[in-house]
Each structure stands twice: as C-alpha cells, then as structure tokens.
Protein backbone atom coordinates (compact mmCIF):
# COMPACT_ATOMS: atom_id res chain seq x y z
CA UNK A 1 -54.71 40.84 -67.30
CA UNK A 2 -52.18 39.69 -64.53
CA UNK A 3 -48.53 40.14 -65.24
CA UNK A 4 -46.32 38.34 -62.66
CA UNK A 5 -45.91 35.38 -61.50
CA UNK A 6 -47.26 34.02 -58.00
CA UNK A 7 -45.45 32.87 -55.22
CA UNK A 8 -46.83 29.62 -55.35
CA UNK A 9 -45.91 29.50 -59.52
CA UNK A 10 -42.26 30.39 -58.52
CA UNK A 11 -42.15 27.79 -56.09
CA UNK A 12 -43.63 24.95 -58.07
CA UNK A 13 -40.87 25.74 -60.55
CA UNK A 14 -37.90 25.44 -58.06
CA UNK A 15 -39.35 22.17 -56.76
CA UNK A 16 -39.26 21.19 -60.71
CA UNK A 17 -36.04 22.15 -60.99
CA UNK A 18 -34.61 20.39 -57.77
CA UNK A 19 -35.74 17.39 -58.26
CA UNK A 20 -34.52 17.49 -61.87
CA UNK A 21 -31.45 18.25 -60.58
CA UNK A 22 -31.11 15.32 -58.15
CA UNK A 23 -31.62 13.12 -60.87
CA UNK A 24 -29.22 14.78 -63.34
CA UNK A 25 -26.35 15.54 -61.34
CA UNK A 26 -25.66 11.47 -59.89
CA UNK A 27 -25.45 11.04 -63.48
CA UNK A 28 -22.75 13.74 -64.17
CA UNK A 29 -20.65 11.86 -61.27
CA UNK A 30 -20.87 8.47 -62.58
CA UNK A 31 -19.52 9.72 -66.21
CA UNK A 32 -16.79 11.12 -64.78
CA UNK A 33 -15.98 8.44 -63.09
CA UNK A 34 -15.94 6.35 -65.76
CA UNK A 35 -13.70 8.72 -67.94
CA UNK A 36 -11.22 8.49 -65.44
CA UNK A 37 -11.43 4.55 -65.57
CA UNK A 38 -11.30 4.65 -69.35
CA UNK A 39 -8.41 7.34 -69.37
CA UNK A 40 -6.39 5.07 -67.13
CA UNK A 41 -6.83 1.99 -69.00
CA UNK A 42 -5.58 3.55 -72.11
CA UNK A 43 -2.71 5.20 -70.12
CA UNK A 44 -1.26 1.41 -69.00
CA UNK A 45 -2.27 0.01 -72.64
CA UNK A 46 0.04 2.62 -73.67
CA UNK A 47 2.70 1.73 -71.54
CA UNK A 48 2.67 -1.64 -72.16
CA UNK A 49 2.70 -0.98 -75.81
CA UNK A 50 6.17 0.89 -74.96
CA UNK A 51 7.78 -1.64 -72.95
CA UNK A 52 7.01 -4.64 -75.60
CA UNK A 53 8.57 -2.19 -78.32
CA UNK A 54 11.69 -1.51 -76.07
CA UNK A 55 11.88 -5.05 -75.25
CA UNK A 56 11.88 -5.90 -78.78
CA UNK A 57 14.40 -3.87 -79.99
CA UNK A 58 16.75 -4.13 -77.05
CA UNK A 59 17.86 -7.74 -77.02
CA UNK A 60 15.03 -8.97 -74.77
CA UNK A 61 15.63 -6.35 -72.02
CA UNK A 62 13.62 -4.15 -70.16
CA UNK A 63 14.34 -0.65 -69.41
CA UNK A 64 15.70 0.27 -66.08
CA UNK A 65 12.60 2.37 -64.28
CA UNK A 66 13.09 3.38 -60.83
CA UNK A 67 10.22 3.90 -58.26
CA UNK A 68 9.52 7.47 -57.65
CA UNK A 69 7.51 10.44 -59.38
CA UNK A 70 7.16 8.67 -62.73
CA UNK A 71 10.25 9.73 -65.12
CA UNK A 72 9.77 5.76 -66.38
CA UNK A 73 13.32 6.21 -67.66
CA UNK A 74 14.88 5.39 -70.74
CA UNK A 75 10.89 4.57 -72.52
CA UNK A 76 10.62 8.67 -72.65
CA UNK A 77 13.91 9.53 -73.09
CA UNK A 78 14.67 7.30 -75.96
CA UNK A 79 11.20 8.21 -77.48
CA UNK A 80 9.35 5.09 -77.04
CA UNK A 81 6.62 7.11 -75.31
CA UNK A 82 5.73 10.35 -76.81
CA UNK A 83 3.25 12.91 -75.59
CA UNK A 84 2.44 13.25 -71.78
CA UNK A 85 3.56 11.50 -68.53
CA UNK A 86 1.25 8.32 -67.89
CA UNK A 87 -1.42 10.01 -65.48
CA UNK A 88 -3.39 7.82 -63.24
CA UNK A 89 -6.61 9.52 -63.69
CA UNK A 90 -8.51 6.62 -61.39
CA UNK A 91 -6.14 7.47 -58.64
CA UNK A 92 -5.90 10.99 -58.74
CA UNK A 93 -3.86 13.40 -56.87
CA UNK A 94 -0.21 14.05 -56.35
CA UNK A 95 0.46 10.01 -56.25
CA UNK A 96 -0.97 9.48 -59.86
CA UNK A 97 2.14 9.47 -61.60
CA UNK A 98 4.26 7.52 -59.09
CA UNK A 99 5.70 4.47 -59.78
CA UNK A 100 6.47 1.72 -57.07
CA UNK A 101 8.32 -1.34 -58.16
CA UNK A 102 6.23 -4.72 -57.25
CA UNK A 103 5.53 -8.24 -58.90
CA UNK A 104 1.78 -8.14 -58.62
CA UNK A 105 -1.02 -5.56 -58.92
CA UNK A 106 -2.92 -4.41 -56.41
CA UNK A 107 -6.01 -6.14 -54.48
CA UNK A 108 -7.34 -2.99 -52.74
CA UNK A 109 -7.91 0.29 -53.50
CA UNK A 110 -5.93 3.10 -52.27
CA UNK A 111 -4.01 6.20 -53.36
CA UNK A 112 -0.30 6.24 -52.84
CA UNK A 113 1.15 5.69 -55.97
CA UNK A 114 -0.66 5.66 -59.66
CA UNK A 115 1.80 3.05 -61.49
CA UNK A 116 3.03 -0.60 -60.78
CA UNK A 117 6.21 -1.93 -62.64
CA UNK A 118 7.93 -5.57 -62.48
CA UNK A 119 11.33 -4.98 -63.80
CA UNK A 120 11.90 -8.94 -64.19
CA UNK A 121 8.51 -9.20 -66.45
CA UNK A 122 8.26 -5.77 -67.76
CA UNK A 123 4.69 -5.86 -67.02
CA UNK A 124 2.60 -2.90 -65.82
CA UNK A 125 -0.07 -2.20 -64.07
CA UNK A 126 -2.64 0.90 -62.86
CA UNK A 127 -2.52 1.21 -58.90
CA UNK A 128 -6.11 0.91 -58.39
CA UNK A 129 -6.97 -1.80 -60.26
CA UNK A 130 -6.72 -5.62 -60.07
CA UNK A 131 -4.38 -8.00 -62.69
CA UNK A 132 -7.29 -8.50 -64.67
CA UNK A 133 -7.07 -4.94 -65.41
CA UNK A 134 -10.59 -4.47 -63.84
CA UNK A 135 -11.00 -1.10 -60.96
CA UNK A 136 -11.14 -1.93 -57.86
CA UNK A 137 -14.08 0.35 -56.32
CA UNK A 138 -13.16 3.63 -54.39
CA UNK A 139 -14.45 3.55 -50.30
C-alpha cells in the first residue's frame, strides 16, 4: 500500500494546472477590459444626462466647465450630478478625470485626459473613444 505521490504524478498535475491557467487567465483580462469599457460608457451617458437637464432648466445654456482635473463646474455643485466624479475607467490613470475642451472626439487612442467637452454644443465625450461612442483599441 503506497502512500505518496510520485514525482512524475506531481508533475503531470502542474502541467494540468498550467495549461489551465493559460487558458483561464486571457479570459480574466478581456473581462476586465470590458468592465472598464462598460463603466465608461455609463460614466458619459451620465453626463450627458446632466448637461440636457441643466440645459433644460437654464434657458438653453450650458454650464461653464473649464479644462482641468474634472470639477465639471456648476453640474456638481448645483446637484445635477450626484455621487462620484465621472472616472474614465477605459483611460485609466491620473488623466481619467481630466477634462480638455474640444469640438470633436477623439480618433486615436491615448491617455492624457479622460473627458471631452464642447461648451457651444454641450456635448460630451470619453477620451478614448470615437463619436460613435465606440473604443478605440489600446496599442
């Protein structure tokens, strides 16, 4: 009656196991990329909900943002968005609350600000992804 394993059992198991893990883990990488996709996308459908509400009940204006580290003005202070800071999760970093002021969104990828605001249109847009609201892949 043996009671241990061999060396060759042992190592048939870690084989197992590694290659299990190569296929599992990929998969772990692409969810969270996804969640931060998603997460984005319902941070800028958020904002614009804000800014159409402010518009509406300020005469047809739109609140006075300023590029910089993403105070977006007068929609938090007056209330119109509640909760958290807009985080661009598909951006990431220090840069993912930033807010640049620009009349288009953006055709490439990159990571120096997370928010894009027209001031004449009042629309809004995630750095990182295209006017169609669709991400632009990371390099």
């Amino acid at each position: 009656m043996r009671k241990a394993f061999t060396l060759v059992e042992i190592l048939i198991v870690v084989v197992i196991l590694g290659i299990l893990a190569g296929v599992v883990v990929p998969q772990f990488s692409q969810a969270t990329s996804q969640a931060k996709e998603v997460a984005t996308l319902e941070h800028v459908t958020r904002l614009r909900r804000a800014l159409a509400v402010y518009y509406v009940r300020n005469n047809s204006a739109f609140p006075a943002i300023t590029a910089g580290n993403g105070s977006w003005g007068e929609l938090i202070s007056a209330g119109y968005l509640k909760g958290s800071i807009p985080t661009n999760d598909w951006v990431g970093g220090p840069n993912a609350r930033n807010i640049i002021i620009r009349d288009s969104a953006d055709t490439t990828y990159h990571m120096n600000y997370g928010w894009i605001y027209d001031p004449n249109t009042g629309n809004v847009w995630a750095a990182g992804f295209d006017a169609q609201d669709i991400a632009i892949p990371r390099p």
